[in-house]
C-alpha atoms as a PDB file:
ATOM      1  CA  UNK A   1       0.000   0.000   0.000  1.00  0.00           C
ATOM      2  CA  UNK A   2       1.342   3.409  -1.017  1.00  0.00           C
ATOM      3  CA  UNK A   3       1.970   6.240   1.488  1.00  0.00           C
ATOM      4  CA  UNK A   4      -0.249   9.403   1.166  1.00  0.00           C
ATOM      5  CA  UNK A   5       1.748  12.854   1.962  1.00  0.00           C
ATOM      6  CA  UNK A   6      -0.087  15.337   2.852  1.00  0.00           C
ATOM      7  CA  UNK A   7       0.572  19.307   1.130  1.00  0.00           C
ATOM      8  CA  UNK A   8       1.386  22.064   3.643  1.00  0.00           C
ATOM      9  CA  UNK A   9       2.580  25.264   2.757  1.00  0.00           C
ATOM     10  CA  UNK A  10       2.008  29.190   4.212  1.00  0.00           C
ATOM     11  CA  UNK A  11       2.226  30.207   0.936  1.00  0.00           C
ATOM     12  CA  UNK A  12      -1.483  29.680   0.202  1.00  0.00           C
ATOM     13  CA  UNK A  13      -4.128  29.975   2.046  1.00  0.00           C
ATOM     14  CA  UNK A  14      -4.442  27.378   4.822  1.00  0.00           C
ATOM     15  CA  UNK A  15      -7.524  25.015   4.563  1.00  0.00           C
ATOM     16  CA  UNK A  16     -10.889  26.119   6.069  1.00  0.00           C
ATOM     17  CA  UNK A  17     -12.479  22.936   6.629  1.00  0.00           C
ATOM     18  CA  UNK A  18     -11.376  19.551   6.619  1.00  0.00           C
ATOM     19  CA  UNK A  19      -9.094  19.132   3.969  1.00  0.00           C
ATOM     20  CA  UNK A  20      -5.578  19.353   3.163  1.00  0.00           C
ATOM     21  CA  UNK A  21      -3.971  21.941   0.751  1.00  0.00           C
ATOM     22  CA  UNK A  22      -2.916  18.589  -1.523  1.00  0.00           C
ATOM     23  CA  UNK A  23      -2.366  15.061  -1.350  1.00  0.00           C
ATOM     24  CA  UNK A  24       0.118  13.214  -3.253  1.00  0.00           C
ATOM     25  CA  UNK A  25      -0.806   9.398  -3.396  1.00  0.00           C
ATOM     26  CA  UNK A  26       1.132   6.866  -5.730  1.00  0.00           C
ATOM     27  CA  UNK A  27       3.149   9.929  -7.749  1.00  0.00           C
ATOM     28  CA  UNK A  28       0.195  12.321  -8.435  1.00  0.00           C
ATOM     29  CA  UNK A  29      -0.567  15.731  -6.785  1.00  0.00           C
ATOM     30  CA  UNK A  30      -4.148  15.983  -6.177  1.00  0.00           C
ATOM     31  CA  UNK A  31      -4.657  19.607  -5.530  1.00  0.00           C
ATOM     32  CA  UNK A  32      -7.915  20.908  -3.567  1.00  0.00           C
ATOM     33  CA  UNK A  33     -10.129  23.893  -4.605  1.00  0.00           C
ATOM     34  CA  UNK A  34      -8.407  27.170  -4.269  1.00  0.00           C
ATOM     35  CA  UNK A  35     -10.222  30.659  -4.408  1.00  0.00           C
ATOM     36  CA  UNK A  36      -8.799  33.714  -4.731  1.00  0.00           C
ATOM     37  CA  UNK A  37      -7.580  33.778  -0.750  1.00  0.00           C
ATOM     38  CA  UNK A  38      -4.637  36.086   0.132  1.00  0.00           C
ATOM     39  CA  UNK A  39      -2.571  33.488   2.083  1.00  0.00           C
ATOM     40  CA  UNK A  40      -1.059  36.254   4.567  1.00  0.00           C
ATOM     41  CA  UNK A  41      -4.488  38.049   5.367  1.00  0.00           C
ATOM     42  CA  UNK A  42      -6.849  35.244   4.494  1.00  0.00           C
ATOM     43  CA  UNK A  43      -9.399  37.350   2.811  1.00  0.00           C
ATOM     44  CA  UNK A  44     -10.212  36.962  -0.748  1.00  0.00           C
ATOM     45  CA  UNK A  45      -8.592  39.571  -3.204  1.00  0.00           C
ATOM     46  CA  UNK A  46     -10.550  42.094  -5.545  1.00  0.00           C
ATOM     47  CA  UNK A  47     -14.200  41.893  -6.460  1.00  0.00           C
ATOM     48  CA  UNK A  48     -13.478  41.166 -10.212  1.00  0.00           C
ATOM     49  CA  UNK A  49     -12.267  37.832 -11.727  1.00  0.00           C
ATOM     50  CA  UNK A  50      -8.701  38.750 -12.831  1.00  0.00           C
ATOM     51  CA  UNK A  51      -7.628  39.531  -9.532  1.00  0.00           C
ATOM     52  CA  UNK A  52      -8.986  36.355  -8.348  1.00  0.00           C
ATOM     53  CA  UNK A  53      -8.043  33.997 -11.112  1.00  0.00           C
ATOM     54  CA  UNK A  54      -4.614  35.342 -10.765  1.00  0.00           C
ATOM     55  CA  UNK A  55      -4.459  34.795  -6.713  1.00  0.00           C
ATOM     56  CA  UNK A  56      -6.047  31.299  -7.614  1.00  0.00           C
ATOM     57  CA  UNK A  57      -3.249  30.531  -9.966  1.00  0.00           C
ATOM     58  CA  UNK A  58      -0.337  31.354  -7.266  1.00  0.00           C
ATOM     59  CA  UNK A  59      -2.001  29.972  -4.605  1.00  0.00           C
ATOM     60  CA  UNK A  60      -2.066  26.355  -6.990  1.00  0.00           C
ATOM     61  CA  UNK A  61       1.870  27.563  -7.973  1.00  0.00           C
ATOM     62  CA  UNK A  62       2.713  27.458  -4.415  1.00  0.00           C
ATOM     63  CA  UNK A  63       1.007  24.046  -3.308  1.00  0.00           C
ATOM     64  CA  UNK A  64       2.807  22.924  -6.513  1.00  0.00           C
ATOM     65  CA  UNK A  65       5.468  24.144  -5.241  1.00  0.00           C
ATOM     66  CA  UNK A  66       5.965  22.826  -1.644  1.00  0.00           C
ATOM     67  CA  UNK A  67       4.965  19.002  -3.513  1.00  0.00           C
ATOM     68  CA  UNK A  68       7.885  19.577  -5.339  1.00  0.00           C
ATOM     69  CA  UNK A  69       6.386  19.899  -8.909  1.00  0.00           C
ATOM     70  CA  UNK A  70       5.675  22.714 -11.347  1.00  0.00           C
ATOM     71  CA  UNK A  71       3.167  24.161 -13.517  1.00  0.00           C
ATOM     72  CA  UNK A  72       4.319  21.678 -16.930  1.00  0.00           C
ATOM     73  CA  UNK A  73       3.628  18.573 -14.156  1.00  0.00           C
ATOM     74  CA  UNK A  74      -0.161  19.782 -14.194  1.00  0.00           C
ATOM     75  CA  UNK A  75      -2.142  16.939 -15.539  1.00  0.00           C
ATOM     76  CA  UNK A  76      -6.152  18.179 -15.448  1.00  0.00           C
ATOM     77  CA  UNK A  77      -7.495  21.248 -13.993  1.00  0.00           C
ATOM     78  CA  UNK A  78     -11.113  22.127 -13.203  1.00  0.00           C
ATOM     79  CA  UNK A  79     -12.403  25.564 -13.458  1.00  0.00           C
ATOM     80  CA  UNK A  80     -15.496  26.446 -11.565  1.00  0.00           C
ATOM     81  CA  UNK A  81     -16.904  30.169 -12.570  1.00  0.00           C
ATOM     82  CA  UNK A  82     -19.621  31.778 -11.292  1.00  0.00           C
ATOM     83  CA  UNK A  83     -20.144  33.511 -14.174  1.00  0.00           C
ATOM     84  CA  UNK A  84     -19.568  31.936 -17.377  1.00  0.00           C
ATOM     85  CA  UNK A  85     -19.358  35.121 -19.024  1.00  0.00           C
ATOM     86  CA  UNK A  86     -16.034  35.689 -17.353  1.00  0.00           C
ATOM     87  CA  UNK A  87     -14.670  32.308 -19.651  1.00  0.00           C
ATOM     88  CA  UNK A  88     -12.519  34.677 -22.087  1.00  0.00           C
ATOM     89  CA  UNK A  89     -11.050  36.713 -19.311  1.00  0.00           C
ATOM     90  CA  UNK A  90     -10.230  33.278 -17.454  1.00  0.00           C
ATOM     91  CA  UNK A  91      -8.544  31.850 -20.579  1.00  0.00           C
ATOM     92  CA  UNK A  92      -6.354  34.665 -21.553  1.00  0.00           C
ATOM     93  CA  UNK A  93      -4.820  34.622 -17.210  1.00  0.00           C
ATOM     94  CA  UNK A  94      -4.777  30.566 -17.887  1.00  0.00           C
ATOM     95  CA  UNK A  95      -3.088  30.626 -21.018  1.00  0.00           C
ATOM     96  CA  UNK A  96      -0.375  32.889 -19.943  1.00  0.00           C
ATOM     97  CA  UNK A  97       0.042  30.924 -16.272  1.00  0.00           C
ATOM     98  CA  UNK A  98       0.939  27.966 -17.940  1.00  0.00           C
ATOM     99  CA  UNK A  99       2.955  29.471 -21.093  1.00  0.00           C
ATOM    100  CA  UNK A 100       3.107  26.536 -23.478  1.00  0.00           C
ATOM    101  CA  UNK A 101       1.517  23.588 -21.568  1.00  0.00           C
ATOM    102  CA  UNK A 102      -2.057  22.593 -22.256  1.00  0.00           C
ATOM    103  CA  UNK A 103      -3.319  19.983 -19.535  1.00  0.00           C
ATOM    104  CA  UNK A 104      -6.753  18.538 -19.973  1.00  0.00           C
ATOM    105  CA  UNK A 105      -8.914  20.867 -18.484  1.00  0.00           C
ATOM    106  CA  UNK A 106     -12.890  21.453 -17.603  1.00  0.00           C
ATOM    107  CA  UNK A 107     -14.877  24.622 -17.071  1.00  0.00           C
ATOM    108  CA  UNK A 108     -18.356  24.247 -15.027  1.00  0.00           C
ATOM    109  CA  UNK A 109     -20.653  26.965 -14.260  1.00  0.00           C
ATOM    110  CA  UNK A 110     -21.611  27.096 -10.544  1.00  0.00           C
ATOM    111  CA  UNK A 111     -23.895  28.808  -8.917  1.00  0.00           C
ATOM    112  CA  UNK A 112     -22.103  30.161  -5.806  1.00  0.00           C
ATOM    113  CA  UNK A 113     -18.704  29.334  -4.407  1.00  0.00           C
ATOM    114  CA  UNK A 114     -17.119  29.791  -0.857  1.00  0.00           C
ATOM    115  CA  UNK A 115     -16.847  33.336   0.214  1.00  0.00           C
ATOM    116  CA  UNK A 116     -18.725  35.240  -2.228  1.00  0.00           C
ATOM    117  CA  UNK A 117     -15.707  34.106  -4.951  1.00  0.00           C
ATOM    118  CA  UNK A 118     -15.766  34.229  -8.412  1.00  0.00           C
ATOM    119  CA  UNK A 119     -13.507  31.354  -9.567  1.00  0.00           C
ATOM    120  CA  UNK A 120     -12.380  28.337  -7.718  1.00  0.00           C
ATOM    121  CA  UNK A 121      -9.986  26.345  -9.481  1.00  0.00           C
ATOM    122  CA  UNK A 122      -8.386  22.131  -8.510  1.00  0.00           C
ATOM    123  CA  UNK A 123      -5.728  20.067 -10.235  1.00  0.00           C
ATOM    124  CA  UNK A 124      -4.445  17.281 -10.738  1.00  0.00           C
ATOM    125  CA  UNK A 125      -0.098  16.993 -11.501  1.00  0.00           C
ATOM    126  CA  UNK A 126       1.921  14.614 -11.766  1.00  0.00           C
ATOM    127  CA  UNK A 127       5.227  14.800  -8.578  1.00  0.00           C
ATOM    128  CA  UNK A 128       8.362  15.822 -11.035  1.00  0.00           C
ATOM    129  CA  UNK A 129      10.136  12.811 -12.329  1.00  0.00           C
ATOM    130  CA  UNK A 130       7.608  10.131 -11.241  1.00  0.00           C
ATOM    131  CA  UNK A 131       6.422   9.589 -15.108  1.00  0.00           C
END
């Protein structure tokens, strides 16, 4: 049986319920919902999307991080908007977060998200070198 490790860093925002920041089980990084927290004040950033999306995307980028992986290890992400009218201004912040790399990826229209947020975003990434 395979050890599970559990993700811990102060570099984004530390879990509000029971969960863990990550879990990496049998060489893959499963990444749990991240909104657009401020790690050092816990509060979430800006009203509009882009400030959010981008908080989302360095909060992932430091549980990445601490697992010891990068952005070109990301495997699947799910995007969860509140407002699917905000899709175009979420794929132009996506596109350049991960440069080049294209992991599988869904979008899915919510109806409300934790703390009033506008985007909420998981992954899935492989732990460098393990494929």
């Amino acid at each position: 049986m395979s050890q599970i490790h559990v993700v811990d860093t102060e570099y984004a925002p530390r879990a509000v319920g029971p969960y863990s920041q990550a879990i990496i089980h049998h060489g893959l990084i499963y990444a749990s919902g991240q909104i657009g927290l401020d790690p050092a004040t816990g509060k979430l950033v800006g009203g509009d999307v882009l400030s959010q999306a981008s908080q989302v995307m360095s909060n992932l980028g430091a549980v990445l991080n601490e697992a010891g992986a990068s952005l070109s290890d990301i495997l699947k992400v799910n995007i969860f908007l509140t407002d699917m009218n905000d899709f175009s201004i979420i794929n132009k912040v996506y596109a350049g977060w991960l440069a080049g790399h294209r992991p599988a990826r869904a979008t899915i229209a919510v109806a409300a998200l934790p703390l009033g947020a506008r985007v909420e975003m998981d992954l899935v990434a492989r732990v460098a070198g393990s494929m």
